[in-house]
C-alpha atoms as a PDB file:
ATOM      1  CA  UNK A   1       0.000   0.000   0.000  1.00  0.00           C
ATOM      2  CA  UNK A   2       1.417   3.389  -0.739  1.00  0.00           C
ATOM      3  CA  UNK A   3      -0.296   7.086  -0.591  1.00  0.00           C
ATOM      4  CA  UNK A   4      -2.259   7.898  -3.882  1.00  0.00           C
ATOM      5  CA  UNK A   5      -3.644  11.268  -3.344  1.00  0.00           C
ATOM      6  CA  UNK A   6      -5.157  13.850  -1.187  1.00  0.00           C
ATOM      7  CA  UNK A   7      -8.379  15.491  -2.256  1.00  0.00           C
ATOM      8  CA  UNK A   8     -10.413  18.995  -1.729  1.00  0.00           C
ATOM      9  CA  UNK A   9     -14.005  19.664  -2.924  1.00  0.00           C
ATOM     10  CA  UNK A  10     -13.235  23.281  -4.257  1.00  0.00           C
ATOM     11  CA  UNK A  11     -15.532  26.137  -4.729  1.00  0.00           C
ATOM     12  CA  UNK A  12     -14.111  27.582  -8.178  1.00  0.00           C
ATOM     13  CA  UNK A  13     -12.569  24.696  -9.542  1.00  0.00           C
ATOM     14  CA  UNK A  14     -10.898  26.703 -12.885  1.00  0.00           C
ATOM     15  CA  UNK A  15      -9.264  29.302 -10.126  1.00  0.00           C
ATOM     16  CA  UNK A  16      -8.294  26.562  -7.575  1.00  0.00           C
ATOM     17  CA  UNK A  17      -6.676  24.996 -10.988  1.00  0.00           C
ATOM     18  CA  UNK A  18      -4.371  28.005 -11.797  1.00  0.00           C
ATOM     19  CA  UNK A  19      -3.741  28.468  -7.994  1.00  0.00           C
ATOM     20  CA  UNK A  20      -2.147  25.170  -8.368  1.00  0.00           C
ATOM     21  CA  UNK A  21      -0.283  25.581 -11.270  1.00  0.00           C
ATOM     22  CA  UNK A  22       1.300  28.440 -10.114  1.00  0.00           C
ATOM     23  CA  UNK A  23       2.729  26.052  -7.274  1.00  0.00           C
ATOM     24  CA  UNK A  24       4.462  23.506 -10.154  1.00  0.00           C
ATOM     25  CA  UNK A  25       1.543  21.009 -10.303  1.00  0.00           C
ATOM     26  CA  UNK A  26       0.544  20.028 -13.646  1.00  0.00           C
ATOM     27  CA  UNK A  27      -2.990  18.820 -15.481  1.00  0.00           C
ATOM     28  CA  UNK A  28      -2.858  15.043 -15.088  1.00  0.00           C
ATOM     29  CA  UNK A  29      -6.264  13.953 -15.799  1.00  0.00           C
ATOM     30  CA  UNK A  30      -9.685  15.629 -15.749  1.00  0.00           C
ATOM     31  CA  UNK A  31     -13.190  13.763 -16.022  1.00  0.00           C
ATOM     32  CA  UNK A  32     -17.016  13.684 -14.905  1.00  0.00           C
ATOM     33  CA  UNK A  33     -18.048  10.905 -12.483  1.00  0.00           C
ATOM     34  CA  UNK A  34     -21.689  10.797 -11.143  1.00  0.00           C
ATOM     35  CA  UNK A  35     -22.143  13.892 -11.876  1.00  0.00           C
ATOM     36  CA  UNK A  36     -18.919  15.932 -10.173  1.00  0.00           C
ATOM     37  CA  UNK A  37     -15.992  17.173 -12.585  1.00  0.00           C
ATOM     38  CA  UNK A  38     -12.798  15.925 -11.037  1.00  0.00           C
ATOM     39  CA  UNK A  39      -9.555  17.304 -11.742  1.00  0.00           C
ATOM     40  CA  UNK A  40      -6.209  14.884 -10.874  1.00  0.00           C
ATOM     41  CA  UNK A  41      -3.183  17.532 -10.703  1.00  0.00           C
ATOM     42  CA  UNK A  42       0.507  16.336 -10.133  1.00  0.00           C
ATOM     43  CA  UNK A  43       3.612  17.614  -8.942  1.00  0.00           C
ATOM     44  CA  UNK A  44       6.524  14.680  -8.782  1.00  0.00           C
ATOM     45  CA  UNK A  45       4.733  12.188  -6.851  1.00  0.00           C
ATOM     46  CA  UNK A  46       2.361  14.184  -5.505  1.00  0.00           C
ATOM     47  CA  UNK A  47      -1.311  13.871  -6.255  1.00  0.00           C
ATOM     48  CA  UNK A  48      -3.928  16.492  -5.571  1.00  0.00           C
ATOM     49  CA  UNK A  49      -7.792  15.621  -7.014  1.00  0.00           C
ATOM     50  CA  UNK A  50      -9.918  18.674  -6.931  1.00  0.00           C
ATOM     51  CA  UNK A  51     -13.155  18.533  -7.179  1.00  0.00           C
ATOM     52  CA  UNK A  52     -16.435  20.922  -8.216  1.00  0.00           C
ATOM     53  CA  UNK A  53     -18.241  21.822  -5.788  1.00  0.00           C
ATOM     54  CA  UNK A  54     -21.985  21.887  -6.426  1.00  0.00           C
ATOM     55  CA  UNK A  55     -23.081  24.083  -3.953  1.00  0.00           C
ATOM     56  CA  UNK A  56     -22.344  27.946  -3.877  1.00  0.00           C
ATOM     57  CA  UNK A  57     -19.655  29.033  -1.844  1.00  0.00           C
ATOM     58  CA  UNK A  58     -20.419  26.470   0.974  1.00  0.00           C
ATOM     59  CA  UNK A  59     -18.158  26.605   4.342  1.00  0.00           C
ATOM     60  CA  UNK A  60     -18.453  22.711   4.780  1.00  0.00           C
ATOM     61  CA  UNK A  61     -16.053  21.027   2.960  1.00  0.00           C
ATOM     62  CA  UNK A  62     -15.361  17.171   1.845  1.00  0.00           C
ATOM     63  CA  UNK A  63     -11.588  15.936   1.999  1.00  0.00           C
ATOM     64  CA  UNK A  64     -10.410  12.500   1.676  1.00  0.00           C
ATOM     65  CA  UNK A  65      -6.616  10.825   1.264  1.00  0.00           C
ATOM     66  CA  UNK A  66      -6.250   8.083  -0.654  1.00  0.00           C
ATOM     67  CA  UNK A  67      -3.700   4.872  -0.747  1.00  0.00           C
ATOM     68  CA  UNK A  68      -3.259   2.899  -3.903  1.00  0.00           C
ATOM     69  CA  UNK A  69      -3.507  -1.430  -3.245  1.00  0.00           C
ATOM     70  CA  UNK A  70      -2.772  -4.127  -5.381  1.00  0.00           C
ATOM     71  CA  UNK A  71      -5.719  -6.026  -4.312  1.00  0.00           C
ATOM     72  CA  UNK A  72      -9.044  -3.890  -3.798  1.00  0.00           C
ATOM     73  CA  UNK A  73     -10.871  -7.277  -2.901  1.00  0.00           C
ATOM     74  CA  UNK A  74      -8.806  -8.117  -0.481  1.00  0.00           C
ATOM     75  CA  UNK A  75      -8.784  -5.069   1.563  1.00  0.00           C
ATOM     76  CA  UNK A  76     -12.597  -4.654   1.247  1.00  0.00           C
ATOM     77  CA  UNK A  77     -12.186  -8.339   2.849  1.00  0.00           C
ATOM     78  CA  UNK A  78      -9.649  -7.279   5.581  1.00  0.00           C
ATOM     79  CA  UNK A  79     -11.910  -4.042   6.283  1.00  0.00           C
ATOM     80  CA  UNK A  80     -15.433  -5.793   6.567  1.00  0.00           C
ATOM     81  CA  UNK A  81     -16.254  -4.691  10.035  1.00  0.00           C
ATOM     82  CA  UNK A  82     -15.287  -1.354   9.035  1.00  0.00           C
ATOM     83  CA  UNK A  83     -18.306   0.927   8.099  1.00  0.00           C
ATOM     84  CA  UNK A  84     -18.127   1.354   4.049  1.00  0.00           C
ATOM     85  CA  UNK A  85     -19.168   4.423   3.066  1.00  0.00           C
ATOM     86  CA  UNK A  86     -19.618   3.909  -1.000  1.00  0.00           C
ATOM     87  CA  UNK A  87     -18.513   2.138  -3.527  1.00  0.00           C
ATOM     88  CA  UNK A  88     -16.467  -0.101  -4.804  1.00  0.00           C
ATOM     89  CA  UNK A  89     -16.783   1.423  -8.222  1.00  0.00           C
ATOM     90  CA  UNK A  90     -14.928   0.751 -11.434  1.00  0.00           C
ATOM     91  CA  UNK A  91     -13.744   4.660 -13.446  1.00  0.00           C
ATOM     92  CA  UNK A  92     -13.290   5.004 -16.849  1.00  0.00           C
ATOM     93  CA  UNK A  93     -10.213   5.061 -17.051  1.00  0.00           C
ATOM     94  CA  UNK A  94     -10.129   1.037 -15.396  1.00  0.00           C
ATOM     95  CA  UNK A  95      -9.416   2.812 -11.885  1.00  0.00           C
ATOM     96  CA  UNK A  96     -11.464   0.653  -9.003  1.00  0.00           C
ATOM     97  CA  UNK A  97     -12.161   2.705  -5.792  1.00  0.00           C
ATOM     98  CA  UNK A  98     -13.934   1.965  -2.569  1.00  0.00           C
ATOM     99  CA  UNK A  99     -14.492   4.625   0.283  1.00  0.00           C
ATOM    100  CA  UNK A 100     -14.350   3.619   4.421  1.00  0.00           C
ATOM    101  CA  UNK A 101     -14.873   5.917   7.124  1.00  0.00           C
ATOM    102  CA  UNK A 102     -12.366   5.864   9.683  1.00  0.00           C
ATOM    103  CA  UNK A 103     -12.724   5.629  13.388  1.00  0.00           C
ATOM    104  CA  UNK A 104     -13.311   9.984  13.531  1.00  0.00           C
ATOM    105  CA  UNK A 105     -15.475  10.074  10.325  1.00  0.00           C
ATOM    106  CA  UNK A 106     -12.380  11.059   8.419  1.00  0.00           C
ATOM    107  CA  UNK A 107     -13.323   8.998   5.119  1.00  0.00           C
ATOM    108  CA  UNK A 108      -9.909   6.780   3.832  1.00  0.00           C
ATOM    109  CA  UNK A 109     -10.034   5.861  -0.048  1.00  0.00           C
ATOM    110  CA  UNK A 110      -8.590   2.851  -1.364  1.00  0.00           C
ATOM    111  CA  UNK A 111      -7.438   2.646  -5.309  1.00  0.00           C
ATOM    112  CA  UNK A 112      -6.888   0.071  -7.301  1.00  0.00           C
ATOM    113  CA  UNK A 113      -5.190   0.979 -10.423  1.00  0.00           C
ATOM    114  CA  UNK A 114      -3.966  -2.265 -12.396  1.00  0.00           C
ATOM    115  CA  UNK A 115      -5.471  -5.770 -12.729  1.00  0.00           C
ATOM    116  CA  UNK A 116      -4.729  -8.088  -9.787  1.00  0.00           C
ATOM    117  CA  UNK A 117      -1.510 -10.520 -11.435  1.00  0.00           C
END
């Protein structure tokens, strides 16, 4: 297991984009998935995923951090008495994610991002 990415639900997502670029990160990968636009930026190894907030200007925000596995079966296995909060869902891009809440509602993403060998 190894830290994938940290992600922020952003108000303006085009000016949160160029705030970010001005700090060295780069466009990695932008799409639309059920119904939020999602915007993967990278610096070295460093993943940020912004995405659109659909509510104006709202205080409350959602964050998450993310570790990529080899196996997402097998930690959905090893976490079964943990409380899931969505998923596991398959991307476009061949990506499968699953979302568990952690023991202070902080809300832990696991990523699976190439076939199980």
């Amino acid at each position: 297991m190894r830290f994938h990415h940290y992600a922020i639900e952003v108000n303006n997502l085009e000016e949160s984009i160029a705030f970010y670029k001005y700090l060295g990160f780069q466009t990695e990968s932008r799409f639309f998935f059920m119904g939020e636009e999602i915007v993967f930026l990278a610096s070295n190894d460093f993943r940020l995923e912004l995405i659109s907030n659909q509510q104006e200007k709202s205080i409350a925000k959602t964050v998450h951090f993310c570790f990529e596995v080899s196996d997402l079966l097998e930690v959905m296995n090893r976490f079964d008495d943990i409380r899931k909060i969505e998923g596991p869902y398959k991307l476009q891009n061949g990506w499968e994610t699953v979302f568990f809440e952690g023991p202070d509602q902080e809300i832990i993403e696991f990523l699976q991002v190439r076939p199980v060998s």
